[in-house]
N, C-alpha and C. Protein backbone atom coordinates (compact mmCIF):
# COMPACT_ATOMS: atom_id res chain seq x y z
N UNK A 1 -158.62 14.62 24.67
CA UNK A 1 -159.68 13.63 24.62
C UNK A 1 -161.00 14.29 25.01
N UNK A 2 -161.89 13.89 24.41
CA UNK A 2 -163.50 14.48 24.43
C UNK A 2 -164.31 13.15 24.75
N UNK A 3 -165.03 13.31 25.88
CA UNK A 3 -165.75 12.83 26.08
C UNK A 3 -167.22 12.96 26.11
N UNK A 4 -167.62 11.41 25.91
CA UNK A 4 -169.38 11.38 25.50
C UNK A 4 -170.18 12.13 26.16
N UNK A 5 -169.99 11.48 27.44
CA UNK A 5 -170.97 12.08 28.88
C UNK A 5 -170.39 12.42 30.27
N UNK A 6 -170.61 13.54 30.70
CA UNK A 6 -170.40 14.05 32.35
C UNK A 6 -171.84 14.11 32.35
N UNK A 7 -172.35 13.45 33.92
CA UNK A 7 -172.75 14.12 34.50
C UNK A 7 -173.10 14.55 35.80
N UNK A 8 -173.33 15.49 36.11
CA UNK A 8 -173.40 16.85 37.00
C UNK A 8 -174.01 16.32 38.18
N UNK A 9 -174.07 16.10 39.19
CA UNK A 9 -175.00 15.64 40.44
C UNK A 9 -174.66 16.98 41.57
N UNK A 10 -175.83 17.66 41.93
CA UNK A 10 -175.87 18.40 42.61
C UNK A 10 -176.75 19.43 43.04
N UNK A 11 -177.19 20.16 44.17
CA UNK A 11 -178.42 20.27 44.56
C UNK A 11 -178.20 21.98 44.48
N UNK A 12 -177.43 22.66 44.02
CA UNK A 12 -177.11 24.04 44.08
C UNK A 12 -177.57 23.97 42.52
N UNK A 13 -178.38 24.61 42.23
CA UNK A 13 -178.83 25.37 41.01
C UNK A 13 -177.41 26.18 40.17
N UNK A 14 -176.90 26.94 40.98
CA UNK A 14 -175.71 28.02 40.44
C UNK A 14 -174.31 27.02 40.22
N UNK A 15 -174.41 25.93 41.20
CA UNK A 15 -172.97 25.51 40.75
C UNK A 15 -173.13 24.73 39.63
N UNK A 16 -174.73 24.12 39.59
CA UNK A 16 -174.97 22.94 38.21
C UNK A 16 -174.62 23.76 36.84
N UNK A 17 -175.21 25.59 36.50
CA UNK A 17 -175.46 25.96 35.58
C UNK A 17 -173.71 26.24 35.17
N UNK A 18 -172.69 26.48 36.60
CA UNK A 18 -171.42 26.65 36.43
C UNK A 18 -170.88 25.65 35.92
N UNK A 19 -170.87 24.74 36.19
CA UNK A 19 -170.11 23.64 35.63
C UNK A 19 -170.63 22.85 34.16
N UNK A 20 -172.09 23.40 33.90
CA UNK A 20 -172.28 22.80 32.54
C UNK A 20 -171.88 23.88 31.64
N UNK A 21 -171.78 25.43 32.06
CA UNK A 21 -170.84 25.97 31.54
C UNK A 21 -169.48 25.97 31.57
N UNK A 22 -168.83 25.56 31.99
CA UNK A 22 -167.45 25.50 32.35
C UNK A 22 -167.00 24.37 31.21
N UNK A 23 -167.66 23.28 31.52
CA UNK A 23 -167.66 22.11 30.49
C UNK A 23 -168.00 22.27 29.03
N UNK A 24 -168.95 22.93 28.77
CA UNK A 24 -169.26 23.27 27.19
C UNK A 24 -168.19 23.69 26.73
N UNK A 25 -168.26 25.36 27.28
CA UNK A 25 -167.24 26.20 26.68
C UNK A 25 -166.00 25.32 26.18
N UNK A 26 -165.16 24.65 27.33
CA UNK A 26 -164.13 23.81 27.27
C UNK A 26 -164.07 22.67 25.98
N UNK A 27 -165.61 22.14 25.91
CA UNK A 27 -165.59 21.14 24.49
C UNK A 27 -165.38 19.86 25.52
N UNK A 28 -165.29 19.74 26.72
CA UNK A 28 -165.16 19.00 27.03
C UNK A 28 -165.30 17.35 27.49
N UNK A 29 -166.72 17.79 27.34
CA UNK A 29 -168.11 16.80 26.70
C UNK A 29 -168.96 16.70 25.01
N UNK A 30 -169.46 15.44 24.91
CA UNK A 30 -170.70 16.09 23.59
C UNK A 30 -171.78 16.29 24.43
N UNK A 31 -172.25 15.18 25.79
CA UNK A 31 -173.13 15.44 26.27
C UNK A 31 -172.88 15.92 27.80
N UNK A 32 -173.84 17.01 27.90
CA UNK A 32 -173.94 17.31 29.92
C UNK A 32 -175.14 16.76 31.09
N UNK A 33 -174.94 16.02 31.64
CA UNK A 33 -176.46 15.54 31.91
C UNK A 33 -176.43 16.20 33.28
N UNK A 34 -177.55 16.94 33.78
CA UNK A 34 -177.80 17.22 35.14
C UNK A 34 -178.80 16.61 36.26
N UNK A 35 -178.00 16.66 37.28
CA UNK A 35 -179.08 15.76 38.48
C UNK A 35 -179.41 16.86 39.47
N UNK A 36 -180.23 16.79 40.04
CA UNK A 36 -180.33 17.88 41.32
C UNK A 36 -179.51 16.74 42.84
N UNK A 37 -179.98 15.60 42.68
CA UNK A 37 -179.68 14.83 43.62
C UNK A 37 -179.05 13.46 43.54
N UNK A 38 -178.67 12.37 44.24
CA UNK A 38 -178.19 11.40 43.88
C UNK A 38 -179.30 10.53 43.29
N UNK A 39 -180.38 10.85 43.86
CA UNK A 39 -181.57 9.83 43.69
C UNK A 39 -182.19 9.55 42.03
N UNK A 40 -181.90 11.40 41.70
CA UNK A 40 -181.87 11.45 40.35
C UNK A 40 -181.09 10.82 39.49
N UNK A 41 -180.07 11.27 39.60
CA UNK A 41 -178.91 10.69 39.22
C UNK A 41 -179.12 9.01 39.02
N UNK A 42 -179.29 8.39 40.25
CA UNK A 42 -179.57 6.77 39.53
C UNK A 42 -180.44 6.03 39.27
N UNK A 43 -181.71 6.99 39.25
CA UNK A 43 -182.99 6.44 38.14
C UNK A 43 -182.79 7.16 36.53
N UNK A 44 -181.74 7.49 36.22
CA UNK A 44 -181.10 8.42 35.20
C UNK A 44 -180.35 6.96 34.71
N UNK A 45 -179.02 6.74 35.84
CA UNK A 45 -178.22 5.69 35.59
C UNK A 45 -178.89 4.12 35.30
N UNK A 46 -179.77 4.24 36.12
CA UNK A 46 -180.78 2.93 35.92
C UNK A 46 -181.82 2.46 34.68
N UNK A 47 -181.90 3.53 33.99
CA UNK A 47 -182.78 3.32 32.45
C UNK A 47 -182.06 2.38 31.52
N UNK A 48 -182.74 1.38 30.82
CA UNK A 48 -182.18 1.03 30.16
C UNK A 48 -181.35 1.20 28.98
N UNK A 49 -181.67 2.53 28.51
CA UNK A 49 -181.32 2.96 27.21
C UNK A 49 -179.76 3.46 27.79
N UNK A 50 -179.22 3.99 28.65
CA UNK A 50 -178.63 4.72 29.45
C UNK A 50 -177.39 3.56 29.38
N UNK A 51 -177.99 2.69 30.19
CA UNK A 51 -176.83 1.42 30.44
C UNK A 51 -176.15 0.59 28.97
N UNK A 52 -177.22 0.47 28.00
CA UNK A 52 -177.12 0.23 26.95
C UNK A 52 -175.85 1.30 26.43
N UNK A 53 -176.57 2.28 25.89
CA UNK A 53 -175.40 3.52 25.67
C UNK A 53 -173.99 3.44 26.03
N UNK A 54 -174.05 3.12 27.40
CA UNK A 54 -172.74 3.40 28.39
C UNK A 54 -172.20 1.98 27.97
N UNK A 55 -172.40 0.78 27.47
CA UNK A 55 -171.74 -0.45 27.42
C UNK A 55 -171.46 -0.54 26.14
N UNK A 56 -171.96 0.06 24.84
CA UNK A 56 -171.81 0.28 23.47
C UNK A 56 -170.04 1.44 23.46
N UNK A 57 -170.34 2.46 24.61
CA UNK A 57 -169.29 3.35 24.53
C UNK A 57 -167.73 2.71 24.80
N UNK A 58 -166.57 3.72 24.41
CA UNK A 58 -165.32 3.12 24.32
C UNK A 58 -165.16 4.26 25.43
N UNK A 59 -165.69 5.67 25.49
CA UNK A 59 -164.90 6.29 26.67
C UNK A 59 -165.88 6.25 27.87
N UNK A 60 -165.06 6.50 28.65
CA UNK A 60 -165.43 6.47 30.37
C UNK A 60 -166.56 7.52 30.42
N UNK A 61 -167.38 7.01 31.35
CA UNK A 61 -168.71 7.69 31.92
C UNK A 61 -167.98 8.71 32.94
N UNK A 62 -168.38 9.63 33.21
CA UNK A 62 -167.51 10.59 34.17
C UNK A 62 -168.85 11.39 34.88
N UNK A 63 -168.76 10.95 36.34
CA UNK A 63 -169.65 11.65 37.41
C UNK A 63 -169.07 12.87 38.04
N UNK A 64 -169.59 13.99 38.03
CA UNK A 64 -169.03 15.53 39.37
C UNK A 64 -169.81 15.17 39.91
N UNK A 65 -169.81 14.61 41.18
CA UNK A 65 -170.25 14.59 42.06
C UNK A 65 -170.38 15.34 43.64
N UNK A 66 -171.70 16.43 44.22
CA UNK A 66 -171.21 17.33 44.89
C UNK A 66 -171.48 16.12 46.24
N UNK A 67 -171.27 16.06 47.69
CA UNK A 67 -171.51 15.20 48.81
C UNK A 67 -172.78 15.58 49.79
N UNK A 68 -173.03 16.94 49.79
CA UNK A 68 -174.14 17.54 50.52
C UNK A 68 -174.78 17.78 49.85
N UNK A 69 -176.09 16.48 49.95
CA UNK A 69 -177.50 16.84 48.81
C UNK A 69 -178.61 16.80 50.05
N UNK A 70 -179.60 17.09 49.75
CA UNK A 70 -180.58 16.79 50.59
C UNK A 70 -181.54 15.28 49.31
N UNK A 71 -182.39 14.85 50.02
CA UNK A 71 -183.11 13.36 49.26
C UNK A 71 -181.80 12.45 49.32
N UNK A 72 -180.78 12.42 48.52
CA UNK A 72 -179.81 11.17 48.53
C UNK A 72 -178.18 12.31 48.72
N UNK A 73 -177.67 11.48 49.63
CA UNK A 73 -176.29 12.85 49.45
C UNK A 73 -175.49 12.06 48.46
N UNK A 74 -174.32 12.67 48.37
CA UNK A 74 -173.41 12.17 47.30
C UNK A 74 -172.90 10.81 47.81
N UNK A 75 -172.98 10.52 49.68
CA UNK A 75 -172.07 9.00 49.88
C UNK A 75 -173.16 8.35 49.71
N UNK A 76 -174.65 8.09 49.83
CA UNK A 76 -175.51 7.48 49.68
C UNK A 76 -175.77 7.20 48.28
N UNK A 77 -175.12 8.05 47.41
CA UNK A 77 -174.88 7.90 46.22
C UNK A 77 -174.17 6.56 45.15
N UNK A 78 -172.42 7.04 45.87
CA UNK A 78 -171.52 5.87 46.06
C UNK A 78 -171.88 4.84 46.36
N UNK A 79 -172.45 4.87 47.72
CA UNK A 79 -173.24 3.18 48.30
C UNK A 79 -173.42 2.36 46.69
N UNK A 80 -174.79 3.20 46.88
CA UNK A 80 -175.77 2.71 45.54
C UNK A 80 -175.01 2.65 44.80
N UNK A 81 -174.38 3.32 43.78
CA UNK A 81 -173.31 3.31 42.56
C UNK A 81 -172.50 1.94 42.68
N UNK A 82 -171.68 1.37 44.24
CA UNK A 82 -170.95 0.46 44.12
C UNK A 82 -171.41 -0.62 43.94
N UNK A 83 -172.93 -1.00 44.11
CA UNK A 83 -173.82 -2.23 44.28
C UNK A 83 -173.16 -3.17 42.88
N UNK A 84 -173.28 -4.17 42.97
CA UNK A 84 -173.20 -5.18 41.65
C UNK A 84 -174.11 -4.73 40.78
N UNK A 85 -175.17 -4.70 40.53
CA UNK A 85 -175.90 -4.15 39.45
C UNK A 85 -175.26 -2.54 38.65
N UNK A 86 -174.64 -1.88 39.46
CA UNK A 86 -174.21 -0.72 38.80
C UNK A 86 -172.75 -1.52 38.48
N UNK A 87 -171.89 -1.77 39.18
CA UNK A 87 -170.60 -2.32 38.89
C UNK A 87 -170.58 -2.69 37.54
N UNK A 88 -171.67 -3.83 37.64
CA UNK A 88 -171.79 -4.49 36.14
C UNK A 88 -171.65 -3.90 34.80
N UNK A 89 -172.31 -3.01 35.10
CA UNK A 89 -172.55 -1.30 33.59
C UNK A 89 -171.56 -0.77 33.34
N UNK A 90 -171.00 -0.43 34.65
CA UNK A 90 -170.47 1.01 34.80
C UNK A 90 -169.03 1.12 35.06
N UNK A 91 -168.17 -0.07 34.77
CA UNK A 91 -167.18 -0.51 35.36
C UNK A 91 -165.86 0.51 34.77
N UNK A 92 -166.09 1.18 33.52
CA UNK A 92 -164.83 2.25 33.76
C UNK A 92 -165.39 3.34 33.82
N UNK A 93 -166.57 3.67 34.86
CA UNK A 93 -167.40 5.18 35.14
C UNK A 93 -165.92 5.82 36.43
N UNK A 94 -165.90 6.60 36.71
CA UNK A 94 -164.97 7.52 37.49
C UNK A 94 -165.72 8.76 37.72
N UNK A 95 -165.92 8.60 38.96
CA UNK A 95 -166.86 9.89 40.18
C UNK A 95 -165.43 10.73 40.41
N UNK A 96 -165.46 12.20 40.26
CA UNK A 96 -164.92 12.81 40.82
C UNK A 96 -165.71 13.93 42.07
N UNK A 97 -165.51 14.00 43.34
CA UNK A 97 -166.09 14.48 44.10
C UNK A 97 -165.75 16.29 44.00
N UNK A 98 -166.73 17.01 43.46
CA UNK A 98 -166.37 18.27 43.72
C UNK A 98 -167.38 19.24 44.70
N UNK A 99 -166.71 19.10 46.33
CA UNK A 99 -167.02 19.60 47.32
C UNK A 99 -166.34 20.79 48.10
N UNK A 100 -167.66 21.50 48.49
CA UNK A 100 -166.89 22.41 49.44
C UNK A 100 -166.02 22.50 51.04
N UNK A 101 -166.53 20.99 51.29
CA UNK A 101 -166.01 20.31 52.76
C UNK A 101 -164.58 20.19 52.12
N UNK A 102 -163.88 20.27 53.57
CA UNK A 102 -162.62 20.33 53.80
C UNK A 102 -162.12 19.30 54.41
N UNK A 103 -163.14 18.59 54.56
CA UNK A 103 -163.13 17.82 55.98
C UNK A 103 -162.11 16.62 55.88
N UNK A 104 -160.92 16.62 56.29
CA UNK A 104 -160.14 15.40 56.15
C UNK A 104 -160.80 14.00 56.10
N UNK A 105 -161.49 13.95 56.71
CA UNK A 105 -162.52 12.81 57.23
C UNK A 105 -163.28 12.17 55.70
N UNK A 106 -163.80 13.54 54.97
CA UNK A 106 -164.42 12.90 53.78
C UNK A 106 -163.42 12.52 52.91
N UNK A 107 -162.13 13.45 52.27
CA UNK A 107 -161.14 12.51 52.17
C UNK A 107 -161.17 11.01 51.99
N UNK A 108 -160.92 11.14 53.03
CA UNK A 108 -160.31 9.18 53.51
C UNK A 108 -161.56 8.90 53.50
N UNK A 109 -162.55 8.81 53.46
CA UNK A 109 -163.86 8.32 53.19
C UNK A 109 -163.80 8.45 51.63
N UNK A 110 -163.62 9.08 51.12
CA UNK A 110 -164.00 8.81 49.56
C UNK A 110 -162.68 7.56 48.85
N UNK A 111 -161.41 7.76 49.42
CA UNK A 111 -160.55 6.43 49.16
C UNK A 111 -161.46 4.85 49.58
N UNK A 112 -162.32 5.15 49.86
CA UNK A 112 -163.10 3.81 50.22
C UNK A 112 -163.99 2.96 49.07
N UNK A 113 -163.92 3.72 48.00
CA UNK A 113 -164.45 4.02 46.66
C UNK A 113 -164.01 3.88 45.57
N UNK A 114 -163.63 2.77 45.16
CA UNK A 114 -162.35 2.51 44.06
C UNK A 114 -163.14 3.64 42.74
N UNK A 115 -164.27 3.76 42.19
CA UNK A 115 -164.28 4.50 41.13
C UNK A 115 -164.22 6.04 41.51
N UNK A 116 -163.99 6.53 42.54
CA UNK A 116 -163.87 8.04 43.17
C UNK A 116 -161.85 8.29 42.56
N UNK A 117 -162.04 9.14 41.61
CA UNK A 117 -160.61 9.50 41.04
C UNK A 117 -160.07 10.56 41.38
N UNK A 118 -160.95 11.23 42.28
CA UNK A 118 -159.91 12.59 42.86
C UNK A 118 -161.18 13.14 43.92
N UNK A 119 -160.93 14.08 44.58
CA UNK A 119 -161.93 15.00 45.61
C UNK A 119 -161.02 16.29 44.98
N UNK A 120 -162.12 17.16 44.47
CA UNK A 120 -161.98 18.50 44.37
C UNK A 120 -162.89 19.12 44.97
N UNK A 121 -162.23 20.90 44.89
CA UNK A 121 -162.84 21.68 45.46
C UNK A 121 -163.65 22.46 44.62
N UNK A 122 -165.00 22.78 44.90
CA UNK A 122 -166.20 23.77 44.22
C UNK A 122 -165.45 25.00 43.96
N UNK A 123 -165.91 26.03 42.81
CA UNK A 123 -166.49 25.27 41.93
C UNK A 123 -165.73 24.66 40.72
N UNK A 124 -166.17 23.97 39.63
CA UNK A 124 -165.50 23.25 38.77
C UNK A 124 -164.98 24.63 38.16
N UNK A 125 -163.73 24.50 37.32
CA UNK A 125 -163.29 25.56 36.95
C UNK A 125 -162.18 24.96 35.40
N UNK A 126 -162.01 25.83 34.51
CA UNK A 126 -161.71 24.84 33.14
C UNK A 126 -159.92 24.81 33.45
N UNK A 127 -159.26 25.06 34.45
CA UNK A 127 -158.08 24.65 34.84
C UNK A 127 -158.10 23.10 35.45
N UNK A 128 -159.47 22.47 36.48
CA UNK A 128 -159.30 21.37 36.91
C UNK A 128 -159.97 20.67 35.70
N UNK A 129 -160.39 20.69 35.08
CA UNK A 129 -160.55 20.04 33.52
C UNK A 129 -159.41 19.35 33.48
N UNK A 130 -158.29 19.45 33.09
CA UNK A 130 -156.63 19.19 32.87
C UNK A 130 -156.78 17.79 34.09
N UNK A 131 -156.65 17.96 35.38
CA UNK A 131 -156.75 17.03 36.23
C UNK A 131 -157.55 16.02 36.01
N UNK A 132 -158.79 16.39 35.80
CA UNK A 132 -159.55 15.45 35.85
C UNK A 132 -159.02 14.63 34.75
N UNK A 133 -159.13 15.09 33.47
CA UNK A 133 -158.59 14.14 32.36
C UNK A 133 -157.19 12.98 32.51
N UNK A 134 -156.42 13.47 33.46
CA UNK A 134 -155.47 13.00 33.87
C UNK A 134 -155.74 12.16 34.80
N UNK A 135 -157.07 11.84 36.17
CA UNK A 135 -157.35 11.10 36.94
C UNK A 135 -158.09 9.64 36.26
N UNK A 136 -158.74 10.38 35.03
CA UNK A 136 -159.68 8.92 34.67
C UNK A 136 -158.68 8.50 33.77
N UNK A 137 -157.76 8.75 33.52
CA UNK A 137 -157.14 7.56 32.11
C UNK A 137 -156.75 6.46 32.65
């Protein structure tokens, strides 16, 4: 399965350019969209043309989401993302968290998050491709 849109949220320059390569190569997207931050990310999600798009589509919106941003982090992200106004849009979108924390703690903090479909570890790599496809169906 090929999907429309990933996109990329994250404040590392090198892991964004990794993973929109990782994803091309793979075919794994038609489109890659990049954020530096969460903040980006949902004045991105918030356009109308965007929401439109995403409610016309049959496949799932799919977020990489990294957790340590500076401006909005990735849970301040979620917050926002879970609000009713995004719910409404975005209802088979699936965040996968790909972080370098270990931290058990974020873990069980991201189960708090019904559209969060897995926590991986940096960087994206075209073996967790396979997973992921397997978390959003």
């Amino acid at each position: 399965m090929k999907l429309e849109k990933v996109i990329c949220v994250d404040d590392d320059p090198i892991a964004l350019l990794l993973s929109k390569l990782v994803l091309s190569k793979s075919d794994f997207a038609s489109q890659v969209i990049t954020a530096a931050n969460g903040e980006i990310a949902i004045q991105y999600l918030e356009r109308p043309e965007v929401i439109e798009e995403n409610t016309v589509s049959k496949k799932p919106l799919v977020i990489l989401l990294d957790l340590n941003m500076p401006v909005m982090d990735g849970w301040e992200f979620l917050e926002q993302f879970s609000s009713t106004l995004f719910l409404d849009h975005y209802r088979a979108a699936k965040v996968i968290l790909l972080s370098s924390s270990i931290d058990p703690n974020d873990i069980e903090r991201s189960k708090d998050f019904p559209m969060v479909a897995a926590f991986l570890p940096k960087p994206l790599t075209k073996e967790m491709l396979e997973t992921i496809l397997e978390k959003i169906k």
